[in-house]
N, C-alpha and C. Protein backbone atom coordinates (compact mmCIF):
# COMPACT_ATOMS: atom_id res chain seq x y z
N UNK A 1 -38.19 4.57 37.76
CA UNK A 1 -38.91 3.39 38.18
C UNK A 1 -39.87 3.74 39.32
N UNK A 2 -39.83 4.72 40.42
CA UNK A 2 -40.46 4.83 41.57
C UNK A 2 -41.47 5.67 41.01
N UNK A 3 -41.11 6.84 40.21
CA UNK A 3 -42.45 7.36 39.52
C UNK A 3 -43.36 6.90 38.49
N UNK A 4 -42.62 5.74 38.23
CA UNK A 4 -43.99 5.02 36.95
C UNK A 4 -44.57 4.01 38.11
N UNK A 5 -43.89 3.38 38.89
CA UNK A 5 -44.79 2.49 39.75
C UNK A 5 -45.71 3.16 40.71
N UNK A 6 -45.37 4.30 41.02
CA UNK A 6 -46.14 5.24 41.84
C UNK A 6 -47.70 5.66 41.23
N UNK A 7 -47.05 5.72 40.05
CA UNK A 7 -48.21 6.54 39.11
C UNK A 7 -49.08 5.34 38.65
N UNK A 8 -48.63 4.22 38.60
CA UNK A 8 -49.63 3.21 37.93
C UNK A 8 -50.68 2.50 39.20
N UNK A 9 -49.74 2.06 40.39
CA UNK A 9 -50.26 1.89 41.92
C UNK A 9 -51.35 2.57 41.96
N UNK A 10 -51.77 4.31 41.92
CA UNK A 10 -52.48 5.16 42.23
C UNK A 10 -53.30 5.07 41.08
N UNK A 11 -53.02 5.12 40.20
CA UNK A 11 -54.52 5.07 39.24
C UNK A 11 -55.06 3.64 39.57
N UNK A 12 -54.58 2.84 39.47
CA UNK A 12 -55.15 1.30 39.41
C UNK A 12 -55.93 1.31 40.72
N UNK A 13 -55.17 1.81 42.17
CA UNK A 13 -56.14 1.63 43.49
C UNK A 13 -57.61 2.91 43.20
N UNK A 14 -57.13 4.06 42.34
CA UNK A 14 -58.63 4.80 42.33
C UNK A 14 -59.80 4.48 41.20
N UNK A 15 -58.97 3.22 40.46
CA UNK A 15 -59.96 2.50 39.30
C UNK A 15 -60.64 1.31 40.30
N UNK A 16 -59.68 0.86 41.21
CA UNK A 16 -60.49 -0.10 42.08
C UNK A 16 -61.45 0.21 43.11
N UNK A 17 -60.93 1.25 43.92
CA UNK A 17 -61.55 1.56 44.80
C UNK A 17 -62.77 2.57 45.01
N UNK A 18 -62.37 3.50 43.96
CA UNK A 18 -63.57 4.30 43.59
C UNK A 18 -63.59 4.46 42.06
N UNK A 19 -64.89 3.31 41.49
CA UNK A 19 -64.94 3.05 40.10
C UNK A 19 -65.74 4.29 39.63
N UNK A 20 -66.83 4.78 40.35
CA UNK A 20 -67.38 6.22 40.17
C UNK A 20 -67.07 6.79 40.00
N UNK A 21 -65.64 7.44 39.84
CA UNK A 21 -64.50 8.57 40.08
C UNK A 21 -64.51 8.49 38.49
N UNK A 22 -63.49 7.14 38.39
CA UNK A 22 -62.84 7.04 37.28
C UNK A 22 -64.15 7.35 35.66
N UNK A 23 -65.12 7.03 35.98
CA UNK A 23 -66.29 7.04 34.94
C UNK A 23 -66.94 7.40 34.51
N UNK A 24 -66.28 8.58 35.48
CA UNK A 24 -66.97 10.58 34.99
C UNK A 24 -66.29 10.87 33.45
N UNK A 25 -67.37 11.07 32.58
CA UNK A 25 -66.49 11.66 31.33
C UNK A 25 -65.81 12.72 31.92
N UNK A 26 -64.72 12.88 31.28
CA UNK A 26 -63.63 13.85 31.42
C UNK A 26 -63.08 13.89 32.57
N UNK A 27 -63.63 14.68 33.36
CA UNK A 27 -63.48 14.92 35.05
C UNK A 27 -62.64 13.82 35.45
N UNK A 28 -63.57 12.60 35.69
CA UNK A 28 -63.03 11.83 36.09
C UNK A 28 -61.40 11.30 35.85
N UNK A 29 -61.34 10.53 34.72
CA UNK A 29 -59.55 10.08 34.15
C UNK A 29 -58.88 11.36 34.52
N UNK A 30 -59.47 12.53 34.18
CA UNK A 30 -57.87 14.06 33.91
C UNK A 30 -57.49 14.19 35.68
N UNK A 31 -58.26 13.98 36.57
CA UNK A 31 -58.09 13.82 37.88
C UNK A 31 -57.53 12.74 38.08
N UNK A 32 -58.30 11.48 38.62
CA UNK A 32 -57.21 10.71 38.67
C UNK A 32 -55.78 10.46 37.69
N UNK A 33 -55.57 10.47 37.05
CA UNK A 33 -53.95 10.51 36.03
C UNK A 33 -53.56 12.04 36.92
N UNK A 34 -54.19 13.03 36.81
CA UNK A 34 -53.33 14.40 37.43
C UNK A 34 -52.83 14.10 38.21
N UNK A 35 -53.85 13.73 39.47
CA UNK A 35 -53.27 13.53 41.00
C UNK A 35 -52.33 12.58 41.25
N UNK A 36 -52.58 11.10 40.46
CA UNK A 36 -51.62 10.34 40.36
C UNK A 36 -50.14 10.99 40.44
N UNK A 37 -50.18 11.37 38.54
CA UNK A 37 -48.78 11.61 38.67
C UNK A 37 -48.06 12.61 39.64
N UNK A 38 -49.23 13.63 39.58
CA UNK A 38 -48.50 14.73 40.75
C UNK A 38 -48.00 14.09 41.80
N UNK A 39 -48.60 12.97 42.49
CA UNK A 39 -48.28 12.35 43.76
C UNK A 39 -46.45 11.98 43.36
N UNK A 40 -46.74 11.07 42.51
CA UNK A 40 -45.53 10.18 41.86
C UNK A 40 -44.44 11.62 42.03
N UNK A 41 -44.59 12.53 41.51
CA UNK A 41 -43.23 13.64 40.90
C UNK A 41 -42.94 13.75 42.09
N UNK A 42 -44.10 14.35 43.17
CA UNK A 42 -43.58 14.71 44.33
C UNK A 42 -42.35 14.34 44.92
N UNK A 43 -42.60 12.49 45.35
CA UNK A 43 -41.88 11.49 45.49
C UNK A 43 -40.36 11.38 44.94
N UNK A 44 -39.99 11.51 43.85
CA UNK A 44 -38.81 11.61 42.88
C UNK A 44 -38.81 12.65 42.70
N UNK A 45 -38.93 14.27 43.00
CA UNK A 45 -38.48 15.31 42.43
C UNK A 45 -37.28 15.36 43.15
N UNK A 46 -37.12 15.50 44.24
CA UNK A 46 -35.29 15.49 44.51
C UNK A 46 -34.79 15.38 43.68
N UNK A 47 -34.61 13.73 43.34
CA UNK A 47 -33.65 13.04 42.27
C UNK A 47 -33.77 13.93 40.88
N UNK A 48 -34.86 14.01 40.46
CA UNK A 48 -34.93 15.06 39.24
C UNK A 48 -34.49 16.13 39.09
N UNK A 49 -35.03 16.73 40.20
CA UNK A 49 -33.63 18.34 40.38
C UNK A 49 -32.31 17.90 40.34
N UNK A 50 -31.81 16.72 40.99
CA UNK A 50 -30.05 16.71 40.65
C UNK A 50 -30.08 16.37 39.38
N UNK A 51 -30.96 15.78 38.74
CA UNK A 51 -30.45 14.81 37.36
C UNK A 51 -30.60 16.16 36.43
N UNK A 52 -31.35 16.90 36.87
CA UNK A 52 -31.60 18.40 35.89
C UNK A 52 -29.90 19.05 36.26
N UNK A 53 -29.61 18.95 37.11
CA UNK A 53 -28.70 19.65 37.60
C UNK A 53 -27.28 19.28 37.08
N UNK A 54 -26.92 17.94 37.27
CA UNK A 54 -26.28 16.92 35.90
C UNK A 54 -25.90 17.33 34.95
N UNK A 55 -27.29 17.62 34.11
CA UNK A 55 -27.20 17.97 32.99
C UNK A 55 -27.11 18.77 32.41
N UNK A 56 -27.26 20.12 33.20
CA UNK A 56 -26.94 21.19 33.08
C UNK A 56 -25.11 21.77 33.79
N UNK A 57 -24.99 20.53 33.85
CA UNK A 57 -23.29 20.88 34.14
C UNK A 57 -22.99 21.56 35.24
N UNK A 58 -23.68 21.70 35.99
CA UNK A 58 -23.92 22.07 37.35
C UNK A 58 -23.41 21.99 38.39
N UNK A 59 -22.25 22.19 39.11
CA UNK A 59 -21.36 20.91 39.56
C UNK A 59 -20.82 19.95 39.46
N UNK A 60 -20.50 19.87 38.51
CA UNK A 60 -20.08 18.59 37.29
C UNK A 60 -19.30 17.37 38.09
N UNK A 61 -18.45 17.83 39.05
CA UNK A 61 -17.50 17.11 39.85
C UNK A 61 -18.01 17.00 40.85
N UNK A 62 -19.25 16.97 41.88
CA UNK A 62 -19.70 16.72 42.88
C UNK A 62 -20.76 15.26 42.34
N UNK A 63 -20.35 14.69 43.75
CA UNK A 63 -21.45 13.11 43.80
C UNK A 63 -22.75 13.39 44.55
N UNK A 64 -23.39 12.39 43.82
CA UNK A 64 -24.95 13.26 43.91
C UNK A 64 -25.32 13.10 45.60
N UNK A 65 -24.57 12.62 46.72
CA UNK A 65 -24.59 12.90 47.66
C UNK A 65 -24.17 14.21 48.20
N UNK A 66 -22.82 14.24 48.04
CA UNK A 66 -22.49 16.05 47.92
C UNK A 66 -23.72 17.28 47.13
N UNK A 67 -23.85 16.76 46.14
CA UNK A 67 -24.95 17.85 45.38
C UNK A 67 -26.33 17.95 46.21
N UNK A 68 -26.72 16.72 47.09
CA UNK A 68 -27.90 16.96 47.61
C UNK A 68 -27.38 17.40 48.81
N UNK A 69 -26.31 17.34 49.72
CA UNK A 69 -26.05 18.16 50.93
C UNK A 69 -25.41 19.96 50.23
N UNK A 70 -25.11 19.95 49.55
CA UNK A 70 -24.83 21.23 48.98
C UNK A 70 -26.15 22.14 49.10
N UNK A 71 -27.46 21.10 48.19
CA UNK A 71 -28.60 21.94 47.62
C UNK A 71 -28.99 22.69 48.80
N UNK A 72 -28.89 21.86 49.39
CA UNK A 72 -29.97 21.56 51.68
C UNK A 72 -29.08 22.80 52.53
N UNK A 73 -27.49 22.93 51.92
CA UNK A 73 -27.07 24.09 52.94
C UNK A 73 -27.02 25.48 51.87
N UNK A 74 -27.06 24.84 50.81
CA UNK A 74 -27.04 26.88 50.05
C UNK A 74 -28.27 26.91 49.43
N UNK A 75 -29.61 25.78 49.33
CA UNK A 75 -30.93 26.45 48.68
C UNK A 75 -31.77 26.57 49.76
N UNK A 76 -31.78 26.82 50.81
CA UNK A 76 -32.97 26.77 51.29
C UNK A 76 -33.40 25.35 52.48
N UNK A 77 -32.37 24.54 52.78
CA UNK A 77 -32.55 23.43 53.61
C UNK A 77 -33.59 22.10 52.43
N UNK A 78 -34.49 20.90 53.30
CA UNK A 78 -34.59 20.98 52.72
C UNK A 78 -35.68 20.89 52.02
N UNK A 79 -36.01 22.05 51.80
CA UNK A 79 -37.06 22.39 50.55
C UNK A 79 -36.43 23.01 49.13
N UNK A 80 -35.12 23.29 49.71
CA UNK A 80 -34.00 23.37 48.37
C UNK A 80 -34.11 22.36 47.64
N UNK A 81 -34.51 21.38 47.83
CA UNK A 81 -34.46 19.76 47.36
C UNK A 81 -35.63 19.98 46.07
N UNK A 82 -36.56 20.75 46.58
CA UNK A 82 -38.11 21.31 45.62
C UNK A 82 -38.20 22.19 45.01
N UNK A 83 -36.70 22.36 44.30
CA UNK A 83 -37.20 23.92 43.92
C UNK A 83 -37.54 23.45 42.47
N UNK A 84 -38.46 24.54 41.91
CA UNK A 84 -39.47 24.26 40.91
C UNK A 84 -40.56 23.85 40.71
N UNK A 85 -40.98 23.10 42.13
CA UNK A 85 -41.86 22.25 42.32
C UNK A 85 -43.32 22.68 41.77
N UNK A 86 -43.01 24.33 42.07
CA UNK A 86 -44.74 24.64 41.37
C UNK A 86 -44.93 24.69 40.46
N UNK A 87 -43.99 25.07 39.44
CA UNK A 87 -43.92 24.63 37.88
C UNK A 87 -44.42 23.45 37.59
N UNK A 88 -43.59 22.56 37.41
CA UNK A 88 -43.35 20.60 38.10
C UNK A 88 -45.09 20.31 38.14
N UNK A 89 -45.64 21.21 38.93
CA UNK A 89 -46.77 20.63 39.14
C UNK A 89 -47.90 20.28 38.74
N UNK A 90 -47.67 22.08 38.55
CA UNK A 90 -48.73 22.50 37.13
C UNK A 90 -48.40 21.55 35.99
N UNK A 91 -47.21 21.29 35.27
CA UNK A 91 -47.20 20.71 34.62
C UNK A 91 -47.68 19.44 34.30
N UNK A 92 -47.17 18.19 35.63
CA UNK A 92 -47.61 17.25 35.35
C UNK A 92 -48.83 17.13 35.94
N UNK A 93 -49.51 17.97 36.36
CA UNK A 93 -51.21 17.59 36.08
C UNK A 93 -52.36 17.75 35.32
N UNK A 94 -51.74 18.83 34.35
CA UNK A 94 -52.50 19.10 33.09
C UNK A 94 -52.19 18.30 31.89
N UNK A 95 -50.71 17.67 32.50
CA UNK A 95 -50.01 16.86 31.17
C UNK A 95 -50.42 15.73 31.07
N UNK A 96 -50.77 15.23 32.51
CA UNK A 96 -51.08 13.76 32.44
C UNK A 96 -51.94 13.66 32.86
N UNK A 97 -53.25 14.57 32.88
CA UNK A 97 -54.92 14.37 33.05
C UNK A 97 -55.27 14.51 31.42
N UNK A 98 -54.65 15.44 30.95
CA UNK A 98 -55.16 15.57 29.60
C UNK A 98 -54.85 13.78 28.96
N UNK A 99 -53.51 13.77 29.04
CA UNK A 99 -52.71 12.08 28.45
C UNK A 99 -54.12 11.25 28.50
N UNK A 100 -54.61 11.13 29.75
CA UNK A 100 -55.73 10.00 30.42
C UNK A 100 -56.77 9.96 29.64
N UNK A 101 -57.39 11.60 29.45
CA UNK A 101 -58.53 11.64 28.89
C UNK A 101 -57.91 11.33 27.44
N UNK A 102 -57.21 11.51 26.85
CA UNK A 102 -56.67 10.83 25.25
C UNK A 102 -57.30 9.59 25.47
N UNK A 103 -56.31 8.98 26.14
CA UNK A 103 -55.90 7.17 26.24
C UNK A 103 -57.61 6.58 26.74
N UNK A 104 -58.47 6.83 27.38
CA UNK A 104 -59.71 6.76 27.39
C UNK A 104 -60.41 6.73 25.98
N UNK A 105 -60.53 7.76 25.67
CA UNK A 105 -61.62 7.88 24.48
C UNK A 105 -60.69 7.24 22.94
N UNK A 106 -59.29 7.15 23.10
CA UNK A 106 -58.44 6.02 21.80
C UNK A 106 -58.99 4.41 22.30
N UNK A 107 -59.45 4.03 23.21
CA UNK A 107 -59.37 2.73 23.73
C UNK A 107 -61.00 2.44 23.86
N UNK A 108 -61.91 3.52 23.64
CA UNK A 108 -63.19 3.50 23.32
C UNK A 108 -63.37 3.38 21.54
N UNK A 109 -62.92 4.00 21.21
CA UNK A 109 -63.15 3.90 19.56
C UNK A 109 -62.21 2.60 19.30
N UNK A 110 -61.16 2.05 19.42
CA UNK A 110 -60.77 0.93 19.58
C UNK A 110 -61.45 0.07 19.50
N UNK A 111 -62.28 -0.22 20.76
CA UNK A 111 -63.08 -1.17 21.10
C UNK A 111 -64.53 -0.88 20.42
N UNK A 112 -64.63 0.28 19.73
CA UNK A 112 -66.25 0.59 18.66
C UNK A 112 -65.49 -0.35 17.56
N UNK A 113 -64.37 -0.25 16.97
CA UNK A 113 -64.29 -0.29 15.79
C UNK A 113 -63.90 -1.68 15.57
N UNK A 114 -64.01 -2.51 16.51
CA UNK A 114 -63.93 -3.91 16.57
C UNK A 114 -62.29 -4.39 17.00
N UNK A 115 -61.71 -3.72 17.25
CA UNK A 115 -59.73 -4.09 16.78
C UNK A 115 -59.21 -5.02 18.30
N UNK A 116 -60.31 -4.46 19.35
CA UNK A 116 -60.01 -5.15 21.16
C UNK A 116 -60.03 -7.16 20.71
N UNK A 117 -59.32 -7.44 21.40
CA UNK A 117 -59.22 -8.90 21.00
C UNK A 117 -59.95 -9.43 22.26
């Protein structure tokens, strides 16, 4: 929930606030959606590293309070909290600039082909 509201907050204030941005073919949407979401992961990657961690059976019997004071005294303090993060990053900004520029040009032919109500 904190990363989809994060991510929608931030595109919507850089569609409002700087409409120039957003109206660059290409450039424009794959940036804003990148930066967005990157912002958003930032925010919730903690939680994602334990929920990865979860699921990977990882401590299976520790509460995710214990698992995050665990991460903080045997990974690294806490930036143990980030690990992966540069992966993480790369990822969701090529994943969800590319997504943008999709959802742009589907919602242009949309609206060519008469179907927008």
């Amino acid at each position: 929930m904190g990363l989809m509201c994060t991510y929608f907050i931030l595109v919507d204030s850089t569609r409002r606030h700087f409409p120039d941005v957003f109206k660059r073919p290409l450039l424009g949407p794959f940036l804003t959606s990148g930066v967005a979401a990157t912002l958003a992961w930032w925010i919730v990657w903690p939680l994602e590293n334990m929920k990865s961690q979860v699921q990977g059976n990882y401590g299976k019997e520790m509460s995710t309070w214990q698992r995050i004071k665990f991460n903080m005294k045997e990974r690294g303090g806490f930036w143990g909290l980030y690990r992966g993060l540069g992966p993480g990053t790369a990822r969701s900004f090529l994943a969800n600039g590319t997504s943008m520029i999709v959802m742009v040009n589907a919602q242009k032919k949309v609206s060519e082909w008469g179907l927008r109500g």
